[in-house]
N, C-alpha and C. Protein backbone atom coordinates (compact mmCIF):
# COMPACT_ATOMS: atom_id res chain seq x y z
N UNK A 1 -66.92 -78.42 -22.39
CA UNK A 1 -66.00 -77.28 -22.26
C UNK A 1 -64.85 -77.63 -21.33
N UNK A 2 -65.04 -78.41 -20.60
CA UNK A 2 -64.17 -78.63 -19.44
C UNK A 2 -62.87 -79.70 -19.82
N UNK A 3 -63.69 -80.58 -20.67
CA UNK A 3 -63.11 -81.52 -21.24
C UNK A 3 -61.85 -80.54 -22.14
N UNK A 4 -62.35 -79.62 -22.81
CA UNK A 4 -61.38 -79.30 -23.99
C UNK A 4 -60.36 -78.26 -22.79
N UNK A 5 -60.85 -77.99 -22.07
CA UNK A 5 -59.82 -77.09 -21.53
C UNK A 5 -58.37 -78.18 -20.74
N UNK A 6 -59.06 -79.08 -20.41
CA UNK A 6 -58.18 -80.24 -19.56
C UNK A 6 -57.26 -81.00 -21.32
N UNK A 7 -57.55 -80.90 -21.94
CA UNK A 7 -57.27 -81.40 -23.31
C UNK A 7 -55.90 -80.29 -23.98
N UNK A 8 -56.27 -79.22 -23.60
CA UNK A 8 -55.58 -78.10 -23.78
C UNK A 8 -54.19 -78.09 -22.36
N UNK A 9 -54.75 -78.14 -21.24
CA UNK A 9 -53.46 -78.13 -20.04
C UNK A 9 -52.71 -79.07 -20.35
N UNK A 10 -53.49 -80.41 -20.92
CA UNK A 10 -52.40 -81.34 -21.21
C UNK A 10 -51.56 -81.28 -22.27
N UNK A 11 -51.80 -80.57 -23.39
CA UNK A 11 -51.24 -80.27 -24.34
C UNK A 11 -50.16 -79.04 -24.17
N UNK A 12 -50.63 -77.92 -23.44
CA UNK A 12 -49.56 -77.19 -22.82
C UNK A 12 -48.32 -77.91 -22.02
N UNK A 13 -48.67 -78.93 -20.82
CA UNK A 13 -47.63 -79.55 -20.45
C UNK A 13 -47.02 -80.01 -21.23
N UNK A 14 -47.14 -81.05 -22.14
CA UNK A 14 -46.68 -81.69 -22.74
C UNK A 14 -45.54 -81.10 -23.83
N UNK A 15 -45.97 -79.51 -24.34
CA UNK A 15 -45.24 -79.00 -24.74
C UNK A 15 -43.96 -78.37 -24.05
N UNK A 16 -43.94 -78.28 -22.56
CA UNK A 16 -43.30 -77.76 -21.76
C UNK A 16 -42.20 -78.64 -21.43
N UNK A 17 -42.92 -80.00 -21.22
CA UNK A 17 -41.97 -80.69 -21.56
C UNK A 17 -41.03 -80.76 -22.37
N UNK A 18 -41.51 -80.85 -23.47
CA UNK A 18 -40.83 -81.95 -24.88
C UNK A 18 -39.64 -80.35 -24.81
N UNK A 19 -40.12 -78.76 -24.73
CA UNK A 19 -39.15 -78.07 -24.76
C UNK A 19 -38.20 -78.21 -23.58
N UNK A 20 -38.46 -78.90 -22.52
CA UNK A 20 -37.55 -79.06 -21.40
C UNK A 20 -36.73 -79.98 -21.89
N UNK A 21 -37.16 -80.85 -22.76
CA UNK A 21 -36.30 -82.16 -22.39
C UNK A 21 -35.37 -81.46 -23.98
N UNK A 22 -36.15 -80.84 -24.68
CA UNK A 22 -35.10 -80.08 -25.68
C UNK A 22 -33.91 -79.45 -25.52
N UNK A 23 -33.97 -78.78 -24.28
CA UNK A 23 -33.07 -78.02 -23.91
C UNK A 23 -31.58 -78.56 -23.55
N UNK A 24 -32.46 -79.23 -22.90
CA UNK A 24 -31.36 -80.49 -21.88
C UNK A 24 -30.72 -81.61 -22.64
N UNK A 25 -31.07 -81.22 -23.49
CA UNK A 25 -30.39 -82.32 -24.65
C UNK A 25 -29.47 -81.53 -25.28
N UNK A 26 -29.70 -79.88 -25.54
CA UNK A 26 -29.11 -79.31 -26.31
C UNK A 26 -27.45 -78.92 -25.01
N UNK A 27 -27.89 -79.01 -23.75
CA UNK A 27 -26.72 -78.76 -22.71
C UNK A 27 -25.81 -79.90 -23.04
N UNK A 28 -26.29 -81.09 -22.79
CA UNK A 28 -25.65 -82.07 -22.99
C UNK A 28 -24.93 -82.62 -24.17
N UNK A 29 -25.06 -82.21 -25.05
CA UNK A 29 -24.73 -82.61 -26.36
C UNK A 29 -23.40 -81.19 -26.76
N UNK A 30 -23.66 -79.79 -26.06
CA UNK A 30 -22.76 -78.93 -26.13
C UNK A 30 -21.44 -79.43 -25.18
N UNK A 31 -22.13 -80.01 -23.90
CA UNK A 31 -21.21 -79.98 -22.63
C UNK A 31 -19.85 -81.53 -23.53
N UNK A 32 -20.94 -82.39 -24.44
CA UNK A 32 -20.45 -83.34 -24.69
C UNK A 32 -18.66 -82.75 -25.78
N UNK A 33 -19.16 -82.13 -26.78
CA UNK A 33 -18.45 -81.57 -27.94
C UNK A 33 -17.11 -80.73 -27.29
N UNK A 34 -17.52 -79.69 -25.80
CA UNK A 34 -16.50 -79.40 -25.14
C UNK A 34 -15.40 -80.56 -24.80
N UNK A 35 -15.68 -81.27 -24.19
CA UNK A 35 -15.24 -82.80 -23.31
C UNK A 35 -14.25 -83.38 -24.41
N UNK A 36 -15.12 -83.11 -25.84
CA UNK A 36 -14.30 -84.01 -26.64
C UNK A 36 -12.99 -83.17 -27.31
N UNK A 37 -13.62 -81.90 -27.68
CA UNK A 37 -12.28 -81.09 -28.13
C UNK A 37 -11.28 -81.12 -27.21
N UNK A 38 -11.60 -80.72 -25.93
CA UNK A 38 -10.57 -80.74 -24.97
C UNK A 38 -9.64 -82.00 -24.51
N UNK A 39 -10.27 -83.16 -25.14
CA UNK A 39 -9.52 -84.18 -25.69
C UNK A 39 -8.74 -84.32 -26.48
N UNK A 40 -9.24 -83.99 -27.43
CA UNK A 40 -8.45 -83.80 -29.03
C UNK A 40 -7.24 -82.91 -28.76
N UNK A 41 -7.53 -81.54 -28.31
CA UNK A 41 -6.79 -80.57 -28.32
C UNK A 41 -4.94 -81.02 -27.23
N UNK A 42 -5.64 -82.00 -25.89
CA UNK A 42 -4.53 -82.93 -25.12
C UNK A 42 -3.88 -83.55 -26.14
N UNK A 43 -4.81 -84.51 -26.82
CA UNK A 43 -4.07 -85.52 -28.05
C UNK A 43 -3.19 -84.67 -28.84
N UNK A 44 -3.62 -83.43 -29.29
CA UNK A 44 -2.91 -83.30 -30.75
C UNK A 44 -1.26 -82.29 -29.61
N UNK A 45 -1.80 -82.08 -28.49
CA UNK A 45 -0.49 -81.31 -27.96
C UNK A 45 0.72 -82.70 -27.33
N UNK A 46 0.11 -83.68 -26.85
CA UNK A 46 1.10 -84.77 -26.58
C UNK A 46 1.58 -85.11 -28.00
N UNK A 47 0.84 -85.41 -28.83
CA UNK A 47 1.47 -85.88 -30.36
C UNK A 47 2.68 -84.91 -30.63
N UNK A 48 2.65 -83.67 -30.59
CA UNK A 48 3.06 -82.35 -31.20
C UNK A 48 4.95 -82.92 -29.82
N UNK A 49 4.70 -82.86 -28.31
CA UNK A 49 5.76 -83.00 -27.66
C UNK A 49 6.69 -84.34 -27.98
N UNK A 50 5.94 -85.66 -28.23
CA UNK A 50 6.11 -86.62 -28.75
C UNK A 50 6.96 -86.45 -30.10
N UNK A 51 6.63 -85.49 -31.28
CA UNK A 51 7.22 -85.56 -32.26
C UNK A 51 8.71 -84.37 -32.31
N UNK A 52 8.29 -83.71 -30.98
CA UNK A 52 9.29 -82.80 -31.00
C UNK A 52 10.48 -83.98 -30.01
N UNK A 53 10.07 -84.21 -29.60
CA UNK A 53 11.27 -85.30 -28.48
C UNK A 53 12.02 -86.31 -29.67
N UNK A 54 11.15 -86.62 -30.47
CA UNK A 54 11.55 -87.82 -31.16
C UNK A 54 12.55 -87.13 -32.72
N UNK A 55 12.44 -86.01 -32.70
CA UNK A 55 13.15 -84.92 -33.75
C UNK A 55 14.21 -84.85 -33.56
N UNK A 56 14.84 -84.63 -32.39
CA UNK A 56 16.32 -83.98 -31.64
C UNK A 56 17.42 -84.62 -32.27
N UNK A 57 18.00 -84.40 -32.65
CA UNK A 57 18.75 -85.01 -33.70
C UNK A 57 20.10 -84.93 -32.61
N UNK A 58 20.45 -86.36 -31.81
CA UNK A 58 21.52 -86.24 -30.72
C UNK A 58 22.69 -86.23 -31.68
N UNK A 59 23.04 -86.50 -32.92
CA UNK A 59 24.24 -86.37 -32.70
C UNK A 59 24.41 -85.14 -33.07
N UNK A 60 23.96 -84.14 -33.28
CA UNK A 60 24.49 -82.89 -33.29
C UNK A 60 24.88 -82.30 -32.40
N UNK A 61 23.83 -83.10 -31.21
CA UNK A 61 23.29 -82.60 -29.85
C UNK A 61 24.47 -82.72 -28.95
N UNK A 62 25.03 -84.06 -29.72
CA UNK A 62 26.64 -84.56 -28.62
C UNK A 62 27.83 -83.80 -29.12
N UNK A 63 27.69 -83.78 -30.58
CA UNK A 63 28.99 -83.09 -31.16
C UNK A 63 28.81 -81.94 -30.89
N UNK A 64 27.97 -81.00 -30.53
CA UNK A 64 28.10 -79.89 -30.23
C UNK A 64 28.67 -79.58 -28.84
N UNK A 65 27.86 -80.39 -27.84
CA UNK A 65 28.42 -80.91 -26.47
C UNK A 65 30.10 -81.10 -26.16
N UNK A 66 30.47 -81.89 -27.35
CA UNK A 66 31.76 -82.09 -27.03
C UNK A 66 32.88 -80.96 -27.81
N UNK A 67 32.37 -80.15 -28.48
CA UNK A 67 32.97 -79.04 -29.49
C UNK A 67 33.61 -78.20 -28.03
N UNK A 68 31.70 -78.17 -27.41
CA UNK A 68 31.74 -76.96 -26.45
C UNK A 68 32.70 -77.01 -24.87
N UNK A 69 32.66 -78.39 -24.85
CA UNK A 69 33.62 -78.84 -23.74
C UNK A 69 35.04 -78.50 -23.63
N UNK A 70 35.15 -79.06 -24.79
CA UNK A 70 36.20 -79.16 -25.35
C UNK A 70 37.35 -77.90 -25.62
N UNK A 71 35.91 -76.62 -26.35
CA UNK A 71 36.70 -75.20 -26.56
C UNK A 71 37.00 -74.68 -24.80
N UNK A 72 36.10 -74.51 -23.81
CA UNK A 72 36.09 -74.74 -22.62
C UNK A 72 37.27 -74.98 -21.62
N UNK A 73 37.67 -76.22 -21.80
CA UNK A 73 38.81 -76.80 -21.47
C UNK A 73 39.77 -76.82 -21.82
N UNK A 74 40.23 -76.30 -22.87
CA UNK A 74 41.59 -75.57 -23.74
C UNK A 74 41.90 -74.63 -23.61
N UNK A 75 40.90 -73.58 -22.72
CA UNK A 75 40.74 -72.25 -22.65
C UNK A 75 41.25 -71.58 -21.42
N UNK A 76 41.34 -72.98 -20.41
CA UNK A 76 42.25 -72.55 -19.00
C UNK A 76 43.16 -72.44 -18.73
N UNK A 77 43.99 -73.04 -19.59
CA UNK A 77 45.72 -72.88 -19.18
C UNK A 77 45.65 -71.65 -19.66
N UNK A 78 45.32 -70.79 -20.69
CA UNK A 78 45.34 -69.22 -21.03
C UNK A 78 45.40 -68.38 -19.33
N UNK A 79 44.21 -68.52 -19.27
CA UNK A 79 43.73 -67.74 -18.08
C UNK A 79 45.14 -67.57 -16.96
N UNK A 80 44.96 -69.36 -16.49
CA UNK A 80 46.54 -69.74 -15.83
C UNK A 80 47.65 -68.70 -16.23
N UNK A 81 47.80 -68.99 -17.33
CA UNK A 81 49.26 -68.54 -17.77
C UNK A 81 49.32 -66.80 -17.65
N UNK A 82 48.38 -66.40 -17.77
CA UNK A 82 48.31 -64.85 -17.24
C UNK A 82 48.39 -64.52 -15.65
N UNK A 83 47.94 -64.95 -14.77
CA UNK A 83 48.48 -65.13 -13.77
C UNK A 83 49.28 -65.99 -13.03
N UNK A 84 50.24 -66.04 -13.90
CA UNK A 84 52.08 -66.94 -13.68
C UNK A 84 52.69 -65.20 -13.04
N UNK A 85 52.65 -64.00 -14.74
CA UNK A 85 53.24 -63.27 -14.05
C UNK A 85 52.47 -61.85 -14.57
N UNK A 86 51.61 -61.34 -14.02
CA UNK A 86 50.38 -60.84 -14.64
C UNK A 86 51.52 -59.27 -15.07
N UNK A 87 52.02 -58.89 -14.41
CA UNK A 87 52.85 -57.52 -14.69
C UNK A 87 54.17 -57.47 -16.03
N UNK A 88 54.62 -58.66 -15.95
CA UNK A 88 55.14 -59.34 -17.38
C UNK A 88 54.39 -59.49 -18.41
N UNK A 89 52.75 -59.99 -18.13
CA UNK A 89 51.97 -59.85 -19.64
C UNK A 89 51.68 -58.48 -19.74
N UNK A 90 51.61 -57.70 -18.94
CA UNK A 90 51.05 -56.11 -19.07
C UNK A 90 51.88 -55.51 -19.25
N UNK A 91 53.44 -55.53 -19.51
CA UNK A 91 54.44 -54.96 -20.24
C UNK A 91 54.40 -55.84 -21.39
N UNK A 92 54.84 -57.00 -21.41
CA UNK A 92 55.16 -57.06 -23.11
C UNK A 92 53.91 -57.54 -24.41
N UNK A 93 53.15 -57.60 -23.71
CA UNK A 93 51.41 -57.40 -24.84
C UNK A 93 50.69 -56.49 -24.26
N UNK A 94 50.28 -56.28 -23.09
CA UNK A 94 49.10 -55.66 -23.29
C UNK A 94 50.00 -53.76 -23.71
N UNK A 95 50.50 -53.33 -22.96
CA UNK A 95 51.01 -52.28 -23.36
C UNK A 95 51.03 -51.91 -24.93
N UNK A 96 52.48 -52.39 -24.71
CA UNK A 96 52.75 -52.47 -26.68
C UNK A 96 51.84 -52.70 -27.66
N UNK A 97 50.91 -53.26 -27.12
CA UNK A 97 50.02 -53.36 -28.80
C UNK A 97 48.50 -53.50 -28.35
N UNK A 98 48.24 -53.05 -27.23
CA UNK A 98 47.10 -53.33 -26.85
C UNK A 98 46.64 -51.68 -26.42
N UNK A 99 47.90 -50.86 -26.13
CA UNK A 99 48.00 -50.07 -25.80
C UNK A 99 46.94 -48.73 -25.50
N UNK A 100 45.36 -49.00 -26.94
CA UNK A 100 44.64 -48.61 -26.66
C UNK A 100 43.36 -48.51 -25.70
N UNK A 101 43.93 -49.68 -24.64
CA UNK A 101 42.56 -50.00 -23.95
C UNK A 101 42.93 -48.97 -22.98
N UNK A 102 41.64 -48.07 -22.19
CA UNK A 102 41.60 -47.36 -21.06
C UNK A 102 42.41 -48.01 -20.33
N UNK A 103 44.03 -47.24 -19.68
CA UNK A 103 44.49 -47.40 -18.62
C UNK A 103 44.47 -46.25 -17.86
N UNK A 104 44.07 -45.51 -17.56
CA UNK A 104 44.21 -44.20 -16.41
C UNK A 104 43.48 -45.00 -15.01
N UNK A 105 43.71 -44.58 -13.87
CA UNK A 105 43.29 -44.41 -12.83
C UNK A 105 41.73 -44.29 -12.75
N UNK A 106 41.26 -45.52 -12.16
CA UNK A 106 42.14 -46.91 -11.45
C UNK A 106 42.33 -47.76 -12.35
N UNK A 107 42.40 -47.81 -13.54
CA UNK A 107 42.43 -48.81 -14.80
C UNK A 107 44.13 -48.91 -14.56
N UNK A 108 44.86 -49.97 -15.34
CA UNK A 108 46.16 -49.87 -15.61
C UNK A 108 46.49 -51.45 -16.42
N UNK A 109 47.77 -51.39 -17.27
CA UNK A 109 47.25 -52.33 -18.26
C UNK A 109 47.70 -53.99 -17.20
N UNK A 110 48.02 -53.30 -15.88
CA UNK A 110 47.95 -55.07 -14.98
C UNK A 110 46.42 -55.53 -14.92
N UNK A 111 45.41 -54.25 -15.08
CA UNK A 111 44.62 -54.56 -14.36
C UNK A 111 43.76 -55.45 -16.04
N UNK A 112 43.58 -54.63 -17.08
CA UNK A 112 43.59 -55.78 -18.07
C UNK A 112 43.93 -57.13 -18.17
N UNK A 113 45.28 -57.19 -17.95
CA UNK A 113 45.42 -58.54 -17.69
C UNK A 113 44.90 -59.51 -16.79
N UNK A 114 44.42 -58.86 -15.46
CA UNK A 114 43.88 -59.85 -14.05
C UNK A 114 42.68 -59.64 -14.77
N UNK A 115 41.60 -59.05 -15.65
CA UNK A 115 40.42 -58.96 -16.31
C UNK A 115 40.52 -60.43 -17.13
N UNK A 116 41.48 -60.15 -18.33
CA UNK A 116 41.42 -61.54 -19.30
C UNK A 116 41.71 -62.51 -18.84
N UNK A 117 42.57 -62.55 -17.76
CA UNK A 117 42.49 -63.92 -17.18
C UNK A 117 41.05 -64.22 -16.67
N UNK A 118 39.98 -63.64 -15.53
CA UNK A 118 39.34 -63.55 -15.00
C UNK A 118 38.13 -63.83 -16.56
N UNK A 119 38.57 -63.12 -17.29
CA UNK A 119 37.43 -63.73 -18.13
C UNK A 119 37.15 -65.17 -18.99
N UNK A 120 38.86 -65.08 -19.13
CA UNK A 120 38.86 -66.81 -19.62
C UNK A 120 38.94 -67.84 -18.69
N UNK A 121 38.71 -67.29 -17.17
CA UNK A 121 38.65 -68.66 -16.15
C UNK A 121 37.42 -68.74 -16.49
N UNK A 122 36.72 -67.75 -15.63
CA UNK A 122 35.07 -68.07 -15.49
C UNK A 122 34.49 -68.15 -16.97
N UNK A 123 34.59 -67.79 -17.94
CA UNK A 123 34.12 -67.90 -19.37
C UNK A 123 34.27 -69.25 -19.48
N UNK A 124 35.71 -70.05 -19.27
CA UNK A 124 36.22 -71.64 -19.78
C UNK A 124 34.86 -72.19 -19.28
N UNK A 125 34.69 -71.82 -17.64
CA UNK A 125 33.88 -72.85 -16.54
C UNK A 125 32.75 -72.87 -17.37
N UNK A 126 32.22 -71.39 -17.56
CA UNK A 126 30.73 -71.14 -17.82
C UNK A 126 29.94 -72.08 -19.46
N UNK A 127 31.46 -72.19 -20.26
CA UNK A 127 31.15 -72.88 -21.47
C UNK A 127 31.39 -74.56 -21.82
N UNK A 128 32.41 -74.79 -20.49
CA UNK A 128 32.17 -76.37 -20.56
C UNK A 128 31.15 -76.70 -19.74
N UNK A 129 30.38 -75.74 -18.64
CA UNK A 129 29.46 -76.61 -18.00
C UNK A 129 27.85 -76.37 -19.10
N UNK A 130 28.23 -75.44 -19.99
CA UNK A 130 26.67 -74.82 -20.29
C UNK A 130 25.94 -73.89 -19.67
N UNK A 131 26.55 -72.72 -18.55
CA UNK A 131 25.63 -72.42 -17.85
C UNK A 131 25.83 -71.00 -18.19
N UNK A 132 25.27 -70.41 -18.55
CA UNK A 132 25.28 -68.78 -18.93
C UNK A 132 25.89 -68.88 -20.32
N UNK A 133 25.72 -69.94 -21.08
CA UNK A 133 26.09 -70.21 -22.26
C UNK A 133 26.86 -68.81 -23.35
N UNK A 134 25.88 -68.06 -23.77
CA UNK A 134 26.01 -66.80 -24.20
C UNK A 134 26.69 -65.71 -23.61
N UNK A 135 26.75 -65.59 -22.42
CA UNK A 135 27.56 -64.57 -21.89
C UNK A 135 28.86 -64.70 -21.87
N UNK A 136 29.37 -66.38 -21.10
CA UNK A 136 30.38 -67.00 -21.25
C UNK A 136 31.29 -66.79 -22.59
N UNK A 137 30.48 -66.99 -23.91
CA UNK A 137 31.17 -67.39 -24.77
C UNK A 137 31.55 -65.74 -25.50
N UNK A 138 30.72 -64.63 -24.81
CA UNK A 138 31.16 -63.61 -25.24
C UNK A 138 31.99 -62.88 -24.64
N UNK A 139 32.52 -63.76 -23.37
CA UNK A 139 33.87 -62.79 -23.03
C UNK A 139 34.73 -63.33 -23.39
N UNK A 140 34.99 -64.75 -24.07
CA UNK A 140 35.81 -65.74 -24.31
C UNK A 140 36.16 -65.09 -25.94
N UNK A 141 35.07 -64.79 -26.64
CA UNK A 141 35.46 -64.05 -28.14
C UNK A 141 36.03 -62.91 -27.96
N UNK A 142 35.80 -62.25 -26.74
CA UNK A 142 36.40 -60.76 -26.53
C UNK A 142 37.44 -60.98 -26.47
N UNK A 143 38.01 -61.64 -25.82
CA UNK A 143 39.49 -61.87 -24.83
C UNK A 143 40.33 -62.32 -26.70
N UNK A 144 39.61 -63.58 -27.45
CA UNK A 144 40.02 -64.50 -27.93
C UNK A 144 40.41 -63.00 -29.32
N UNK A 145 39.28 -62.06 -29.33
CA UNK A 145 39.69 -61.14 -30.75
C UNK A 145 40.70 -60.15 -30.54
N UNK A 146 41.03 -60.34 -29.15
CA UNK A 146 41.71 -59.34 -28.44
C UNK A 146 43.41 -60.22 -29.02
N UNK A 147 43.50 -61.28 -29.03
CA UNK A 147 44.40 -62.41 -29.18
C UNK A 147 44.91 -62.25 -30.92
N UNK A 148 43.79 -62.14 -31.42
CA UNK A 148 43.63 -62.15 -33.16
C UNK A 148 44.48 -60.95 -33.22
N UNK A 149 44.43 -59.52 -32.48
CA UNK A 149 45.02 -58.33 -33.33
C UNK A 149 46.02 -58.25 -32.55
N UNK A 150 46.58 -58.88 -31.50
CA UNK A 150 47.81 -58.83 -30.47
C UNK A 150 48.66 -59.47 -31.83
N UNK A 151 48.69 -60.67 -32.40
CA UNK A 151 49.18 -61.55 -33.37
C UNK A 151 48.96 -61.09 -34.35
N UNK A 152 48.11 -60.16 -35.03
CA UNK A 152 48.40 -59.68 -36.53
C UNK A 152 49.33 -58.56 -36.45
N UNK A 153 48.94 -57.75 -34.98
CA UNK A 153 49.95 -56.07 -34.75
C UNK A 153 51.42 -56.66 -34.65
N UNK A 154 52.09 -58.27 -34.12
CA UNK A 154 52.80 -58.61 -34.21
C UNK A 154 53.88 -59.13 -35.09
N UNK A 155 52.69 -59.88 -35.73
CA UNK A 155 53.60 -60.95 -36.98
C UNK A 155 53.09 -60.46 -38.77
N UNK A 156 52.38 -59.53 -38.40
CA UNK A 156 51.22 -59.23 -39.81
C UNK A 156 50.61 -60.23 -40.01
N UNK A 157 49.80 -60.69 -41.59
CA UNK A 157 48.76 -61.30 -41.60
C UNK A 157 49.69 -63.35 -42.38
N UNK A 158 50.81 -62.87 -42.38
CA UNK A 158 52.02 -63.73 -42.77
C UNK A 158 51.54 -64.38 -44.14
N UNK A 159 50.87 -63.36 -45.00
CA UNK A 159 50.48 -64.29 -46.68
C UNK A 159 49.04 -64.80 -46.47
N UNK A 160 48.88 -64.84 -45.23
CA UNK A 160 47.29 -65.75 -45.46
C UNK A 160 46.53 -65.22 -46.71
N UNK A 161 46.09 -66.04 -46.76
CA UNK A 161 45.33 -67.84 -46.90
C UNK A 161 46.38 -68.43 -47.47
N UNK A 162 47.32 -68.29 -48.58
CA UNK A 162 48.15 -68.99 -49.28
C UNK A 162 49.07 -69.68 -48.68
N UNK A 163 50.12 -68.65 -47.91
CA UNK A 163 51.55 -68.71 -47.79
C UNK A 163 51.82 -70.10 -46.78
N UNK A 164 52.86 -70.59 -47.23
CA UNK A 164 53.37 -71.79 -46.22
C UNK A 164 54.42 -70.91 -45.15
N UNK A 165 54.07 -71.38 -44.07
CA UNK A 165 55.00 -70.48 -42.78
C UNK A 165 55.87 -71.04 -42.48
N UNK A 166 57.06 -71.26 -41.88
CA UNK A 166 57.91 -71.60 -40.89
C UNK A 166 57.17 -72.96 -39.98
N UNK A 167 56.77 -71.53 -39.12
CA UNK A 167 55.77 -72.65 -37.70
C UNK A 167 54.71 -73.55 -38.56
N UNK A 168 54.08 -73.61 -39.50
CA UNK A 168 53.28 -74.33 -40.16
C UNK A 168 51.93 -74.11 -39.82
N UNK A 169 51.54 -72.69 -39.23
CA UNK A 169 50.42 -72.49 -39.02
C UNK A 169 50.66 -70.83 -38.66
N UNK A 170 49.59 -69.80 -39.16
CA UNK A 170 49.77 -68.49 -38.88
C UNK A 170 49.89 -67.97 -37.56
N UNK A 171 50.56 -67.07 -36.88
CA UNK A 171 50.47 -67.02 -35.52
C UNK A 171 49.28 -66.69 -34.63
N UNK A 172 48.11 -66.15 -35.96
CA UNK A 172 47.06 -65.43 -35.16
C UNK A 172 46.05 -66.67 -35.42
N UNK A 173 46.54 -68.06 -35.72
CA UNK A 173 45.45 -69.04 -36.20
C UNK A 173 44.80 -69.07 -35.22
N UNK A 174 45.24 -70.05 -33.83
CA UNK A 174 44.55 -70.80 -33.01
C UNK A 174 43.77 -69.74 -32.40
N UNK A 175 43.88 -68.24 -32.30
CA UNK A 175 42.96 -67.46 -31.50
C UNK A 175 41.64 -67.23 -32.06
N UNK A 176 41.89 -67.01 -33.81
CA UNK A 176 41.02 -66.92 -34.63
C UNK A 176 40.11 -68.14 -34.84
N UNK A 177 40.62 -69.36 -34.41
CA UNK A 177 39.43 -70.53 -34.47
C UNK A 177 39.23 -70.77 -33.17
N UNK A 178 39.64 -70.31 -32.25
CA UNK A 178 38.78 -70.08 -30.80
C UNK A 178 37.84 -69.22 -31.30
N UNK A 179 37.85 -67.75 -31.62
CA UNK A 179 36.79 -66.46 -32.14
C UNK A 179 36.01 -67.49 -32.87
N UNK A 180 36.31 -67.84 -33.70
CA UNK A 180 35.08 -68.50 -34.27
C UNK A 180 34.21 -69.99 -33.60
N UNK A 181 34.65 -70.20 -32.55
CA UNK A 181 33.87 -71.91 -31.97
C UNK A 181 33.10 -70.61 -30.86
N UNK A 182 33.69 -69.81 -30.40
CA UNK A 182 32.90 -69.08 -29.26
C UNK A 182 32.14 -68.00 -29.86
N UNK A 183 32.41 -67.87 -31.04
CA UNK A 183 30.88 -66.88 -31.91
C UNK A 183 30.05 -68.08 -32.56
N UNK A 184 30.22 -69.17 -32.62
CA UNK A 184 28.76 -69.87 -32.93
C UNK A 184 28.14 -69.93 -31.50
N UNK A 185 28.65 -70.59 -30.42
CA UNK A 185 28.02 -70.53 -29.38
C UNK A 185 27.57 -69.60 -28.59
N UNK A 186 28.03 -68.42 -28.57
CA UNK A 186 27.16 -66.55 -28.64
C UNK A 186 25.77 -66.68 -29.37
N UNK A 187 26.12 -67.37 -30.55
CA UNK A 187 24.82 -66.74 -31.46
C UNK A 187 23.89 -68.15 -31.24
N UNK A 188 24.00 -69.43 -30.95
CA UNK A 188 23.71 -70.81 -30.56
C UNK A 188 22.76 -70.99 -28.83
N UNK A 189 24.02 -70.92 -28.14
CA UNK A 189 24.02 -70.87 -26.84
C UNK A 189 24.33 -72.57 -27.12
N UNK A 190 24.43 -73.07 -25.56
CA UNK A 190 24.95 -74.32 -25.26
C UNK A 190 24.42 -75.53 -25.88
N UNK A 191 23.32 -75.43 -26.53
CA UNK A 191 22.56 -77.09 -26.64
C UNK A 191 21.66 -77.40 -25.89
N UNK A 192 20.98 -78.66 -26.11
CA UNK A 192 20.23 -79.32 -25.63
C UNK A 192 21.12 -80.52 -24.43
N UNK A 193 22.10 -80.47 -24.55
CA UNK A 193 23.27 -80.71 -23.52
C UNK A 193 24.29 -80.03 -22.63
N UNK A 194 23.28 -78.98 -21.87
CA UNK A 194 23.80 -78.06 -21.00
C UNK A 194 23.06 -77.66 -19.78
N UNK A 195 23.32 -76.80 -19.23
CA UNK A 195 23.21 -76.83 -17.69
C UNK A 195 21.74 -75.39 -18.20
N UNK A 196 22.25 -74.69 -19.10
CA UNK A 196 21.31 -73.71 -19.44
C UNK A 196 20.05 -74.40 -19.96
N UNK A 197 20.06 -75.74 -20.47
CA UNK A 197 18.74 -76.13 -21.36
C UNK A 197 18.23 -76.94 -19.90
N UNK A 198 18.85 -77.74 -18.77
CA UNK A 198 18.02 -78.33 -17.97
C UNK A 198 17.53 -77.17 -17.50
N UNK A 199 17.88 -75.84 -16.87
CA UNK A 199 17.07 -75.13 -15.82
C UNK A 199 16.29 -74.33 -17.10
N UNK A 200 15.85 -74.38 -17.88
CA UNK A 200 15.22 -74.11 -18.70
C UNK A 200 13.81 -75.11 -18.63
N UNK A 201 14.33 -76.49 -18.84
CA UNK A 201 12.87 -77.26 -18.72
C UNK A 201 12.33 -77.43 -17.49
N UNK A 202 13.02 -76.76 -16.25
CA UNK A 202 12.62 -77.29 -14.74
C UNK A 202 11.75 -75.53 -14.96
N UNK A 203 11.51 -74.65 -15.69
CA UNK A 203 10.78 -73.34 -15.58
C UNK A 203 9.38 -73.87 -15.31
């Protein structure tokens, strides 16, 4: 009797075991499968940054860069030239044909003018450096559509698209392809070559 009972404890241990060492196999083999996804999952996200770095297609990246510089820096002598003689542009444009913008107190149409200048300085800065990309380029279209109907209320639309002009170009052209380089970059923003995309990757 004694025998079978000692026959039996050992057989209980033994089962206690083999489920211990079951268990512990089953930790290890889970803990293992974690370890490895969380590998995989590193791998497939470096692959994924890797293929996005290696995508960027620079020359768009530069020609856009230099579009944006470029509209930027053409855009300051404007500003300049409004404060040469800011009370001279606010009699013979802004008045006359602009005539609808709020001037009452404290508004007045000088004070428009020290505005569009003020918007095409800091707008020029903000779009050749890249930095407020979008905001920049939407006071630069404001100012620039403001330019478009100063020159159509002036000269009319002179035949466009067809007509051959005098000057060899419509008077409201160059404002109208400013409006349009500073409404892609509104709806764009600066690039991957701007002051807005580095403090973007330093987030």
């Amino acid at each position: 009797m004694a025998c079978l009972m000692n026959v039996a404890s050992g057989l209980g241990a033994t089962g206690r075991s083999t489920k211990h060492f079951t268990n512990a196999a089953r930790r290890s083999s889970t803990t293992s499968t974690r370890r490895l996804s969380a590998r995989a999952a590193r791998g497939r996200s470096h692959l994924v940054c890797k293929a996005s770095a290696e995508n960027i297609n620079w020359g768009r990246e530069v020609s856009t860069a230099a579009i944006r510089v470029g509209a930027g820096v053409l855009m300051v002598h404007n500003g300049l030239d409004k404060l040469v003689d800011p009370e001279g542009f606010a009699s013979f444009v802004v008045e006359p044909f602009l005539g609808f913008l709020p001037h009452q107190e404290p508004l007045s149409y000088v004070t428009w003018t020290y505005l569009a200048a003020g918007a095409e300085l800091a707008g020029a800065a903000g779009l050749t450096l890249g930095l407020l990309t979008r905001v920049s380029a939407l006071s630069l279209f404001s100012t620039m559509g403001l330019a478009v109907y100063y020159h159509v209320a002036q000269s009319g639309l002179e035949g466009f698209p067809l007509a051959v002009v005098e000057n060899h170009q419509y008077a409201f052209e160059p404002a109208a392809l400013y409006c349009l380089i500073y409404f892609y970059f509104l709806c764009n923003g600066g690039g991957k070559l701007s002051v807005d995309n580095a403090l973007k990757k330093d987030e």
